[in-house]
C-alpha atoms as a PDB file:
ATOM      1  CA  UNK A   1      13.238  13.819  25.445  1.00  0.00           C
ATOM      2  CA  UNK A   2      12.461  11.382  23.004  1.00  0.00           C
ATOM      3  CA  UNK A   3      11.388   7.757  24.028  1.00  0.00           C
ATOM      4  CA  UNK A   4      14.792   5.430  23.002  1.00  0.00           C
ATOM      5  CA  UNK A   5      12.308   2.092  23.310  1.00  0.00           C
ATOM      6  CA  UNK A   6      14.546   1.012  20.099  1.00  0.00           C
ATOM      7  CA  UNK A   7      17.801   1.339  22.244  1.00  0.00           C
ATOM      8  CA  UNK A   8      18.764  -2.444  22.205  1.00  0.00           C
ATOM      9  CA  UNK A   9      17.930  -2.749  17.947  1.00  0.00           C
ATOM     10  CA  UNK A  10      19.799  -3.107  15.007  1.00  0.00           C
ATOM     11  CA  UNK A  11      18.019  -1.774  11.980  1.00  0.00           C
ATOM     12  CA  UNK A  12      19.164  -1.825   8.375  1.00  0.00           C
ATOM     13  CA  UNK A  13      17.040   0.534   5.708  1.00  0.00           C
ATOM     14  CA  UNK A  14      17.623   0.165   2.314  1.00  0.00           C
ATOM     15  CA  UNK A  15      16.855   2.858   0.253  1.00  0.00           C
ATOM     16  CA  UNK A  16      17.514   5.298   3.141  1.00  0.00           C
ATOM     17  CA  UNK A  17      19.890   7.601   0.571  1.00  0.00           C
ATOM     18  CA  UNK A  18      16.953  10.347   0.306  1.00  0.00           C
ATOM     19  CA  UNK A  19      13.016  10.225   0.548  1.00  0.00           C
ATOM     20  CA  UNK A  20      11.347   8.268   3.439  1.00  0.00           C
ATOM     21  CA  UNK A  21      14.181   5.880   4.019  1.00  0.00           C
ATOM     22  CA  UNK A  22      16.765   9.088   5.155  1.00  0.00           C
ATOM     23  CA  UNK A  23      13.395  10.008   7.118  1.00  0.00           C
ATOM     24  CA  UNK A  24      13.101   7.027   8.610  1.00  0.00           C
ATOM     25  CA  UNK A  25      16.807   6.191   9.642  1.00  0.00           C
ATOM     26  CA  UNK A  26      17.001   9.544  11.633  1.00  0.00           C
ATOM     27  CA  UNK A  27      13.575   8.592  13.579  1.00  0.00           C
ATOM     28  CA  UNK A  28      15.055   5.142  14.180  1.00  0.00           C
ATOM     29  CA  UNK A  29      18.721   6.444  15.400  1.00  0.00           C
ATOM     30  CA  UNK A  30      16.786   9.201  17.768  1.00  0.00           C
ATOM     31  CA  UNK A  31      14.644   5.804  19.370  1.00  0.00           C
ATOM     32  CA  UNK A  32      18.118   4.520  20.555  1.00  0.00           C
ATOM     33  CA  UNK A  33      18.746   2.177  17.359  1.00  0.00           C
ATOM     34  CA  UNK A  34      22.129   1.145  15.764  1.00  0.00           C
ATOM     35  CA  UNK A  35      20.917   1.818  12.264  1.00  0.00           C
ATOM     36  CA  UNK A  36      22.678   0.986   8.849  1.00  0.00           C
ATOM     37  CA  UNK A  37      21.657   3.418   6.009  1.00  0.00           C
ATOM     38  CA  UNK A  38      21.722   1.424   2.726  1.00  0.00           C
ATOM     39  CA  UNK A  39      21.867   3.307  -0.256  1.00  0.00           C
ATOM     40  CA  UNK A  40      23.165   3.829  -4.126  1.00  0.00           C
ATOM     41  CA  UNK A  41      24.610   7.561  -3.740  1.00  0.00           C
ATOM     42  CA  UNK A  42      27.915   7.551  -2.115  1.00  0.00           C
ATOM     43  CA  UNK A  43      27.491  11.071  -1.001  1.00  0.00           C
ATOM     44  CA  UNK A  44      23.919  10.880  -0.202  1.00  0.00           C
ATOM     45  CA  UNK A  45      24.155   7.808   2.040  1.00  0.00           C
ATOM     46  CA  UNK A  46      27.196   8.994   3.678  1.00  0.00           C
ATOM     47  CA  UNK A  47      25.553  12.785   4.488  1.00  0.00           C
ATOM     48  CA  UNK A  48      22.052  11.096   5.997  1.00  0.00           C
ATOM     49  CA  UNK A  49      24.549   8.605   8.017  1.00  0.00           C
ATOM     50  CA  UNK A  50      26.205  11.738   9.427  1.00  0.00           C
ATOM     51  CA  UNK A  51      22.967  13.223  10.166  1.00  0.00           C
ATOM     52  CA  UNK A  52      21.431  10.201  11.427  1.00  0.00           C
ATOM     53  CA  UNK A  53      24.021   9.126  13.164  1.00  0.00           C
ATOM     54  CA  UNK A  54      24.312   5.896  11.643  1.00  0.00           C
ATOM     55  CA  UNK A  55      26.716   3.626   9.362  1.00  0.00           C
ATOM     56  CA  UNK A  56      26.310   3.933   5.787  1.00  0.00           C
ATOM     57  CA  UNK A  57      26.491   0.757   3.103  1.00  0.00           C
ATOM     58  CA  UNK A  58      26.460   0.864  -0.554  1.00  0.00           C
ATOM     59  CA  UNK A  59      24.651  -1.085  -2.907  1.00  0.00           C
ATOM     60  CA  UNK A  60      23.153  -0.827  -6.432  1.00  0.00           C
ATOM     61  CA  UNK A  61      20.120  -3.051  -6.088  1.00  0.00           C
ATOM     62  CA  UNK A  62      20.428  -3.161 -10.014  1.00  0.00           C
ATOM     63  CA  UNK A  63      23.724  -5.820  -9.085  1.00  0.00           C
ATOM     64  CA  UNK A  64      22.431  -8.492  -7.423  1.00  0.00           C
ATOM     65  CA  UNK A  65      26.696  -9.571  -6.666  1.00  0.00           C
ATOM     66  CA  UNK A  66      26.489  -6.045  -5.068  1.00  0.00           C
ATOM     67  CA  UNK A  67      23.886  -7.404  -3.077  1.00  0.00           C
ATOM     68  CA  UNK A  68      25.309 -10.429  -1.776  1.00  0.00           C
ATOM     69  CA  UNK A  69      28.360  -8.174  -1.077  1.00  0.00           C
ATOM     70  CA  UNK A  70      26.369  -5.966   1.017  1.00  0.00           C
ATOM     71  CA  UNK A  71      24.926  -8.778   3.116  1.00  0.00           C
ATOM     72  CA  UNK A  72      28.396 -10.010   3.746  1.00  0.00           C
ATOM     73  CA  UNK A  73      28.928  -6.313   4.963  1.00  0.00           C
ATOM     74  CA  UNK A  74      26.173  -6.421   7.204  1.00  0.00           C
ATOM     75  CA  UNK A  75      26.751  -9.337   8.650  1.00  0.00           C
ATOM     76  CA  UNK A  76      30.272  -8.859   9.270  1.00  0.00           C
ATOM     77  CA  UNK A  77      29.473  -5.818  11.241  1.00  0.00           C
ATOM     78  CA  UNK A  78      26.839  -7.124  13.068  1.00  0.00           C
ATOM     79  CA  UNK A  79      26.309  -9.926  15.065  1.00  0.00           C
ATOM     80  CA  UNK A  80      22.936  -9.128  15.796  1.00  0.00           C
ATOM     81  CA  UNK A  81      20.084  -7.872  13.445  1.00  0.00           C
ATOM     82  CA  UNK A  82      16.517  -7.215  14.871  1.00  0.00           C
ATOM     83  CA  UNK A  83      14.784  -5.221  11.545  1.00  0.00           C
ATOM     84  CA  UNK A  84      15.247  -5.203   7.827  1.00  0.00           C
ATOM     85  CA  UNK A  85      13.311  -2.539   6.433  1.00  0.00           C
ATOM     86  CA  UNK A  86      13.219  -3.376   2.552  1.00  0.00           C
ATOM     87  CA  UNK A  87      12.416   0.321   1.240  1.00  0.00           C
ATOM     88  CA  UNK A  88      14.684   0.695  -1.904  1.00  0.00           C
ATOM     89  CA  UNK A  89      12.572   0.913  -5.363  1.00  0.00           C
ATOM     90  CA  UNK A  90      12.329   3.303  -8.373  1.00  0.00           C
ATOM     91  CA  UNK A  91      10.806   3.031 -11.716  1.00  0.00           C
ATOM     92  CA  UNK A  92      12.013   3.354 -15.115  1.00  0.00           C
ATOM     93  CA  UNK A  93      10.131   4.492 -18.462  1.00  0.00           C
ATOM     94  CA  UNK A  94      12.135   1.545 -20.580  1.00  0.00           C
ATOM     95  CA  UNK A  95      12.722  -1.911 -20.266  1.00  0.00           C
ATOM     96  CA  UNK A  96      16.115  -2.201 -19.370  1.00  0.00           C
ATOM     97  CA  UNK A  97      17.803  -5.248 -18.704  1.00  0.00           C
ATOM     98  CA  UNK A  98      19.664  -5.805 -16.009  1.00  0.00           C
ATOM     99  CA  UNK A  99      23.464  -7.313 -15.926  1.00  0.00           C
ATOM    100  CA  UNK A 100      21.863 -10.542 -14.423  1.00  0.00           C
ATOM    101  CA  UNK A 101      19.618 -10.652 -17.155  1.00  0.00           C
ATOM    102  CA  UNK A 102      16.478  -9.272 -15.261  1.00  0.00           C
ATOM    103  CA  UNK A 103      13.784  -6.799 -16.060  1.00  0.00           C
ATOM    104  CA  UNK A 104      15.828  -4.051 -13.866  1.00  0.00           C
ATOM    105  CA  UNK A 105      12.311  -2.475 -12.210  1.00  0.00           C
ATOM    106  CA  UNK A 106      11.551  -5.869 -11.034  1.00  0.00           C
ATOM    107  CA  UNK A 107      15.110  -6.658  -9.733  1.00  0.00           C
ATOM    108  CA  UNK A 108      15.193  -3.721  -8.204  1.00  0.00           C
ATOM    109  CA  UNK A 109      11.862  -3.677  -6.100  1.00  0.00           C
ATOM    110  CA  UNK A 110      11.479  -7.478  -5.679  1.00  0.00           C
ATOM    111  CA  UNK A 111      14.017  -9.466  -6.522  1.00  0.00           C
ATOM    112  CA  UNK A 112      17.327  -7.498  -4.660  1.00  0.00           C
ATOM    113  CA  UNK A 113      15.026  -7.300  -1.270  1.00  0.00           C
ATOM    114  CA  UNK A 114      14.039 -11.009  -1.915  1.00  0.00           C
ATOM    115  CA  UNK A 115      18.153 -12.102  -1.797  1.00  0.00           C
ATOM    116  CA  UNK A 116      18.950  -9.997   0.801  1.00  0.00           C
ATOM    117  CA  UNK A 117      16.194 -11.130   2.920  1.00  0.00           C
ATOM    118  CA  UNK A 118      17.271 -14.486   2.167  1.00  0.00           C
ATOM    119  CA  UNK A 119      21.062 -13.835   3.075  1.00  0.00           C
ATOM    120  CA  UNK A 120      20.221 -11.821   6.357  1.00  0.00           C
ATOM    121  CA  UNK A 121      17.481 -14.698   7.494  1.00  0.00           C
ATOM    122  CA  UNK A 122      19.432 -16.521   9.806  1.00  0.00           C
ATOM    123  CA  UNK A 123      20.844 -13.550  11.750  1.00  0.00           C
ATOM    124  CA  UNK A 124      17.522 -12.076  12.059  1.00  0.00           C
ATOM    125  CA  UNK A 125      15.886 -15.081  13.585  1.00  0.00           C
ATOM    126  CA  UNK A 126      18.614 -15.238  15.824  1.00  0.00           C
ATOM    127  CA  UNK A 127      17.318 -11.599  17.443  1.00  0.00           C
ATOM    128  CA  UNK A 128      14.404 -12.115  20.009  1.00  0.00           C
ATOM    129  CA  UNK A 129      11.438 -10.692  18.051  1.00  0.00           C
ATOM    130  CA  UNK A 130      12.851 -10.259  14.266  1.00  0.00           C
ATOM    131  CA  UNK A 131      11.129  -8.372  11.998  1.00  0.00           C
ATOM    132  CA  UNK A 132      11.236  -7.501   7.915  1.00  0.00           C
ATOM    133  CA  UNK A 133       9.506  -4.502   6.588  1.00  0.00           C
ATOM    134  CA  UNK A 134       8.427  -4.106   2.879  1.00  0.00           C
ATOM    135  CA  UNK A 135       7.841  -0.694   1.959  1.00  0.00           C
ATOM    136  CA  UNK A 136       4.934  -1.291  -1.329  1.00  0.00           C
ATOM    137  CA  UNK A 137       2.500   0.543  -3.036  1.00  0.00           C
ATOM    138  CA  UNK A 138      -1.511   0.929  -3.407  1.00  0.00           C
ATOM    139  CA  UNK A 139      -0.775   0.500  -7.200  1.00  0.00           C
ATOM    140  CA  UNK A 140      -0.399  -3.210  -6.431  1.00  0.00           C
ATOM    141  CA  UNK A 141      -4.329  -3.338  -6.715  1.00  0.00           C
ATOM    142  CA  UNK A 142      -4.518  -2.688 -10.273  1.00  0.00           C
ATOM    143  CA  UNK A 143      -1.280  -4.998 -11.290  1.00  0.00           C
ATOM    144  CA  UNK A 144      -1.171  -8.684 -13.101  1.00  0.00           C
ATOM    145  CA  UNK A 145       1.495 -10.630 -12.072  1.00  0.00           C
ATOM    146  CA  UNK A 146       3.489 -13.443 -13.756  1.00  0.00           C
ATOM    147  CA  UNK A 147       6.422 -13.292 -12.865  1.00  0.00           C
ATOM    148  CA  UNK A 148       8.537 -14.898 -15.628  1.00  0.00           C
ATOM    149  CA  UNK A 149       6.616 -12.074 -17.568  1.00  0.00           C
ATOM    150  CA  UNK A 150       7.506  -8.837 -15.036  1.00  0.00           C
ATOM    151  CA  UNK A 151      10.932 -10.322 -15.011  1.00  0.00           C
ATOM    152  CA  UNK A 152      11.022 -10.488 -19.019  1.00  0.00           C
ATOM    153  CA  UNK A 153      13.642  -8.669 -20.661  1.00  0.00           C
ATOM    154  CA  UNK A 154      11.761  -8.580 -24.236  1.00  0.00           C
ATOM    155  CA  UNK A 155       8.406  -7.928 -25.170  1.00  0.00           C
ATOM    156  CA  UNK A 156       5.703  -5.400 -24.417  1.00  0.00           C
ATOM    157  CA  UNK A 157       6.695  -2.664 -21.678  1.00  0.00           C
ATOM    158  CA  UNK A 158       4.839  -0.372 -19.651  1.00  0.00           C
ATOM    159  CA  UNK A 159       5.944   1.777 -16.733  1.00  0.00           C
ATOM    160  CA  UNK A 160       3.089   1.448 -14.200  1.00  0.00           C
ATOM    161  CA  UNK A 161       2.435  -2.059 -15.210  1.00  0.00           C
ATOM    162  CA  UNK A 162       6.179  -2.953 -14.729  1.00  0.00           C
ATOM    163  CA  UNK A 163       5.961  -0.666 -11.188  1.00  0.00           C
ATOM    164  CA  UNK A 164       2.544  -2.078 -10.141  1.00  0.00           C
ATOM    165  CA  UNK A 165       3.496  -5.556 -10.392  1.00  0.00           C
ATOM    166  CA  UNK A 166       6.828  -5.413  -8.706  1.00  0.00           C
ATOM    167  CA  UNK A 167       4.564  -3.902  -5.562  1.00  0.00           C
ATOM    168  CA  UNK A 168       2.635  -6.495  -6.000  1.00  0.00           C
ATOM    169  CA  UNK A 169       5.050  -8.680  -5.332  1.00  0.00           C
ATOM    170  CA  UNK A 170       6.597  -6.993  -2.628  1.00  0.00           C
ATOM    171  CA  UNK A 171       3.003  -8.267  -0.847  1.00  0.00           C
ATOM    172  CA  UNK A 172       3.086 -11.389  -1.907  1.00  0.00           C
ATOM    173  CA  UNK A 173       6.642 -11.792  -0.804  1.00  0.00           C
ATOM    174  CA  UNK A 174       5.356 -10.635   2.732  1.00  0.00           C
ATOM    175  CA  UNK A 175       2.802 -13.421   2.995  1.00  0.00           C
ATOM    176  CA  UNK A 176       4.972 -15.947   2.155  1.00  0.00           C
ATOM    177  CA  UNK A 177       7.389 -15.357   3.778  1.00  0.00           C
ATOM    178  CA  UNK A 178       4.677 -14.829   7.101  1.00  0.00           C
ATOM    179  CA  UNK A 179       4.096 -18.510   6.086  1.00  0.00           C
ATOM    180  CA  UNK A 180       7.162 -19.780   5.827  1.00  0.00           C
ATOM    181  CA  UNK A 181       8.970 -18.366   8.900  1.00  0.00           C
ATOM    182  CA  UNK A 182       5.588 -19.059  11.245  1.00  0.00           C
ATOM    183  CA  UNK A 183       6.466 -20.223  14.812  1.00  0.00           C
ATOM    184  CA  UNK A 184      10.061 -18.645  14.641  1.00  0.00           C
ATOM    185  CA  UNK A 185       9.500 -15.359  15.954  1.00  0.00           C
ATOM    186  CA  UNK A 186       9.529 -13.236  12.878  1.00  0.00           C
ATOM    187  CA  UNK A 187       6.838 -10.637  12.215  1.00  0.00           C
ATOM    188  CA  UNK A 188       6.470  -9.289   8.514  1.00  0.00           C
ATOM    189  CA  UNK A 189       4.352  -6.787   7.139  1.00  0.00           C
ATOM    190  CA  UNK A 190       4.275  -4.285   4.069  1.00  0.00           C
ATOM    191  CA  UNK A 191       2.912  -1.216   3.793  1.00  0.00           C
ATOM    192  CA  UNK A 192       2.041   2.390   1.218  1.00  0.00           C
ATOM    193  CA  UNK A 193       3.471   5.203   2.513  1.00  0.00           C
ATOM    194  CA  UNK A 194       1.061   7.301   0.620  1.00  0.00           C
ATOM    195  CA  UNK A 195       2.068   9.638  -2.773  1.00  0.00           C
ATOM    196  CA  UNK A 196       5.600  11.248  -1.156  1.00  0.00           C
ATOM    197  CA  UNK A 197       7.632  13.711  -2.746  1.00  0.00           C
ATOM    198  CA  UNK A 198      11.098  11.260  -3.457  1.00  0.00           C
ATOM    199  CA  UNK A 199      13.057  10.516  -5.706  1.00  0.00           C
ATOM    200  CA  UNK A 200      11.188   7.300  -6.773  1.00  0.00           C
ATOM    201  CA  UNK A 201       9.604   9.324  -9.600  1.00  0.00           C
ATOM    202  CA  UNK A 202      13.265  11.021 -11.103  1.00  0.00           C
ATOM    203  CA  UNK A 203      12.928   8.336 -13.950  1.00  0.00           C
ATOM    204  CA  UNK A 204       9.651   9.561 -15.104  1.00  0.00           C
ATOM    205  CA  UNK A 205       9.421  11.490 -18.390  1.00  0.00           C
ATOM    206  CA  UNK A 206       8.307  15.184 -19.055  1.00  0.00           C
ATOM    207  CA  UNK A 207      10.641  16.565 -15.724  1.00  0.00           C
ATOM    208  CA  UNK A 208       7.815  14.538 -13.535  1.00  0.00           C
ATOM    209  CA  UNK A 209      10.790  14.339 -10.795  1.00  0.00           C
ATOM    210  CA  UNK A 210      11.356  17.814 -10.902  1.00  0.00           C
ATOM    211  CA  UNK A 211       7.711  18.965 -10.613  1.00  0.00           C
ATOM    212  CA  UNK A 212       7.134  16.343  -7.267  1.00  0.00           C
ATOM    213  CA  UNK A 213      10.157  18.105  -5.057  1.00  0.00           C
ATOM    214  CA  UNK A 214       8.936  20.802  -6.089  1.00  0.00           C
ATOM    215  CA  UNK A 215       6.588  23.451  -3.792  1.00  0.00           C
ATOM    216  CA  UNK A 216       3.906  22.947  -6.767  1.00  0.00           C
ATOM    217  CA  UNK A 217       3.443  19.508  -6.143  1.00  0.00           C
ATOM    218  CA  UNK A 218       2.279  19.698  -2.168  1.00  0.00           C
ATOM    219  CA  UNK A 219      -1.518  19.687  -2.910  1.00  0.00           C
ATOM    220  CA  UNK A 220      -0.584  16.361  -4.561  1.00  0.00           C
ATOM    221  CA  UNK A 221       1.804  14.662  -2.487  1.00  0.00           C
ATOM    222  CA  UNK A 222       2.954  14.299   1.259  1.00  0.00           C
ATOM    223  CA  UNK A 223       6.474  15.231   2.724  1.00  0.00           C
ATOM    224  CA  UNK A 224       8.991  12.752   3.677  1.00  0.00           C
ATOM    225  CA  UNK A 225       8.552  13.053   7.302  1.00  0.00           C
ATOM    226  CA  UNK A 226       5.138  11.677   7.012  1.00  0.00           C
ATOM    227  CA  UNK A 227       5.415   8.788   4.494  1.00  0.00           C
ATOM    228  CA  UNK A 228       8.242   7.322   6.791  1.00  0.00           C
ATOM    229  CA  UNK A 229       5.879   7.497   9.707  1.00  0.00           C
ATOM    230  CA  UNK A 230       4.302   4.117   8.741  1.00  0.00           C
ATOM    231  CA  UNK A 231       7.907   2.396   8.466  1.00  0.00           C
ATOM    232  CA  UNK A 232       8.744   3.852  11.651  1.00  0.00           C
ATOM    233  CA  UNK A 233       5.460   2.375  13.640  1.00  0.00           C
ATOM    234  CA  UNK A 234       6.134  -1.004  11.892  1.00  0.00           C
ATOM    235  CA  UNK A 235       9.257  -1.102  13.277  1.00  0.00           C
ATOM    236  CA  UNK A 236       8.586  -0.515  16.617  1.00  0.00           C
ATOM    237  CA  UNK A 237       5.220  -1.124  17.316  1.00  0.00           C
ATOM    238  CA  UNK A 238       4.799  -3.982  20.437  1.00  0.00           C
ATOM    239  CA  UNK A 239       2.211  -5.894  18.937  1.00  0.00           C
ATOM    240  CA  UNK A 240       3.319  -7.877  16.557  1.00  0.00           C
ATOM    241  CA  UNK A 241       1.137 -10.102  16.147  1.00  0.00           C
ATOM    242  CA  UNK A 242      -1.389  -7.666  15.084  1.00  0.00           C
ATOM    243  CA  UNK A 243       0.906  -6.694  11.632  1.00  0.00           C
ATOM    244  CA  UNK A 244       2.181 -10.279  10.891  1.00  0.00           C
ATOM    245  CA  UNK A 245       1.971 -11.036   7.294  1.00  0.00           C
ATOM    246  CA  UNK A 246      -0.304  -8.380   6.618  1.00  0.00           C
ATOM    247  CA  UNK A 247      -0.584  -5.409   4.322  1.00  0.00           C
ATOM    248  CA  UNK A 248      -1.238  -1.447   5.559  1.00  0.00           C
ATOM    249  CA  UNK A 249      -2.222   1.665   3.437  1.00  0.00           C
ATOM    250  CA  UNK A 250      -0.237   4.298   5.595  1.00  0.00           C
ATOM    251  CA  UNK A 251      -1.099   3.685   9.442  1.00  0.00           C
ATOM    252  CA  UNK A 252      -4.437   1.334   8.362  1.00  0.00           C
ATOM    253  CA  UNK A 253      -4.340  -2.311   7.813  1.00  0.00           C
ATOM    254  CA  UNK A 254      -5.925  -2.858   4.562  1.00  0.00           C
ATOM    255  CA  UNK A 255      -7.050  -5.975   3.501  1.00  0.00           C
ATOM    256  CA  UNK A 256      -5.450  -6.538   0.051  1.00  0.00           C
ATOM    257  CA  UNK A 257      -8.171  -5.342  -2.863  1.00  0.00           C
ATOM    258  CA  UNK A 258      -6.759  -7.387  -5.669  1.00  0.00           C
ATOM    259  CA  UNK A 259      -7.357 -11.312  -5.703  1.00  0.00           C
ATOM    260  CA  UNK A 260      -4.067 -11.869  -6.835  1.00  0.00           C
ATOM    261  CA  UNK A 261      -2.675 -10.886  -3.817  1.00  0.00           C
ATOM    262  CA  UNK A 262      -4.809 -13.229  -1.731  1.00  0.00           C
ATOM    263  CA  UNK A 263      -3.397 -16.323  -4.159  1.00  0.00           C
ATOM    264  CA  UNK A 264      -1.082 -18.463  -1.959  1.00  0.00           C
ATOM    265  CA  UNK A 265      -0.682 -20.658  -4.860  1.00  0.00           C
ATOM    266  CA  UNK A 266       0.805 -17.674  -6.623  1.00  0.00           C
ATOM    267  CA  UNK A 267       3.068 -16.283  -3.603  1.00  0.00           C
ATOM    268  CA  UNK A 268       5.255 -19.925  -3.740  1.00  0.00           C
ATOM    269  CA  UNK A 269       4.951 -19.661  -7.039  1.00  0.00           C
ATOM    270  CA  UNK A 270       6.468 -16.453  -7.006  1.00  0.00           C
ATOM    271  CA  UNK A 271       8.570 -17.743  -4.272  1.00  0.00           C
ATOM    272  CA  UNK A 272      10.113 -20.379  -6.273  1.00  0.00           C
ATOM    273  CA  UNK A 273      10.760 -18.654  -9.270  1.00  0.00           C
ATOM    274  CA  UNK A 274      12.850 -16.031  -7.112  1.00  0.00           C
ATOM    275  CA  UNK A 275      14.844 -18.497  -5.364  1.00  0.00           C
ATOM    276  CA  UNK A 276      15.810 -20.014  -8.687  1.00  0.00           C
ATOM    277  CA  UNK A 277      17.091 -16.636 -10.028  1.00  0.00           C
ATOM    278  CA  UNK A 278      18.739 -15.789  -7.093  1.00  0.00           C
ATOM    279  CA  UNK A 279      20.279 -18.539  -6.026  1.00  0.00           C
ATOM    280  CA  UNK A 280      19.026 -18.284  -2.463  1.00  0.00           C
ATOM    281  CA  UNK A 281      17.001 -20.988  -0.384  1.00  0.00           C
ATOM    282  CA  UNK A 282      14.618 -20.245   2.601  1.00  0.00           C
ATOM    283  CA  UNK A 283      12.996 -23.456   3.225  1.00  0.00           C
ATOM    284  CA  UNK A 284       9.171 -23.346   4.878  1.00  0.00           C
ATOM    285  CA  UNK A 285       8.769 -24.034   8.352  1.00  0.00           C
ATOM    286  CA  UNK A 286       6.487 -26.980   8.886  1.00  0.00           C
END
């Protein structure tokens, strides 16, 4: 039988449609958690909630209102959340510009987890030992970030550039927000799951998404099951202390190989700039 150590948590995982998120919900549910699946695909989200067990929720991260609507959802239905496991991304060949007038890759993977973090705060610091989850990237260590430039809607454009940065920021996000919320109770981390087989890459050109679900791509890429495992030990490991703030390739704490990750001046700068374009405030903790 499995151990339900999870049995008094409320989890919501964004991105938990397909890939490591669906993965990751079903591990969760079996622990003894009340899990909400967040995802795009209506039928999708509601089939891995049936699985899983779990309530689904749907949101197009590329609509921020959709976000805000979602966090109304959520906290609506719950008067308790313990974990927000920010896993929803993808990637797109072409600058495309979003209906709030962001670079849509950078909405989607920083600035949409960034607002609902924001919107779910003060419920999660209400649980005993909180927790926020940012599911990243090991391209992070090759990006440059600005981020009026990743969230440009004109200009130069290139795919992994656009990707790399937006991970980037997803570990910047996580030490700030470490920062900001010290002495409340909240752990954050972020983490790469390693190259998995999802539907991340479906945007890529030359049937790329075809070729990684595919049985030809498994000398190249891990399953599901196993990129979810490092989501799943963030969640529930005991010591959180020992993940605060911090940054893990797969199960390993890593300490972040570009500088720019390691620039605090750049995280509030980054900080700032996404509280101004979404419209929500988390003020630091002094």
């Amino acid at each position: 039988m499995r151990d339900r150590d999870l049995a008094d948590k409320t989890i919501v995982v964004t991105g938990a449609s397909s890939g490591i998120g669906a993965v990751a919900a079903a591990e969760l549910t079996a622990r003894g958690a009340t899990v909400a699946v967040v995802g795009r695909s209506p039928e999708r989200t509601a089939e891995v909630a049936r699985r899983a067990g779990a309530e689904a929720f749907l949101a197009d991260f590329g609509r921020l209102d959709e976000v805000r609507a979602l966090a109304d959802r959520l906290l609506d239905r719950y008067p308790r959340i313990d974990v927000l496991a920010n896993n929803a991304g993808g990637s797109w060949a072409k600058r495309t510009a979003t209906d709030d007038g962001n670079e849509l890759t950078f909405q989607v993977n920083h600035l949409a987890p960034f607002l609902l973090t924001g919107l779910l705060l003060d419920r999660l610091l209400q649980a005993p030992r909180p927790r926020v989850i940012n599911t990243s990237s090991m391209t992070y260590r090759t990006a440059k970030l600005d981020p009026e430039t990743a969230n440009a809607t004109t200009g130069s454009f290139s795919m992994l550039g656009a990707y790399s940065a937006s991970k980037l920021a997803n570990i910047l996000f996580t030490r700030e927000l470490a920062r900001r919320t010290a002495g409340t109770g909240l752990v954050t981390a972020a983490f790469h799951p390693g190259a998995v087989a999802t539907h991340v890459y479906d945007n890529i050109p030359f049937g790329v998404g075809l070729f990684v679900r595919s049985p030809l791509s498994r000398p190249f890429f891990i399953r599901p099951d196993k990129g979810a495992q490092p989501l799943v030990h963030l969640v529930a490991t005991p010591d959180g202390e020992a993940i605060n703030g911090r940054y893990f390739h797969r199960m390993k704490e890593e300490r972040p190989r570009n500088k720019q990750a390691l620039d605090d001046e750049l995280a509030q700068r980054l900080w700032e700039f996404s509280e101004q374009i979404t419209g929500v405030s988390t003020r630091p903790v002094d």
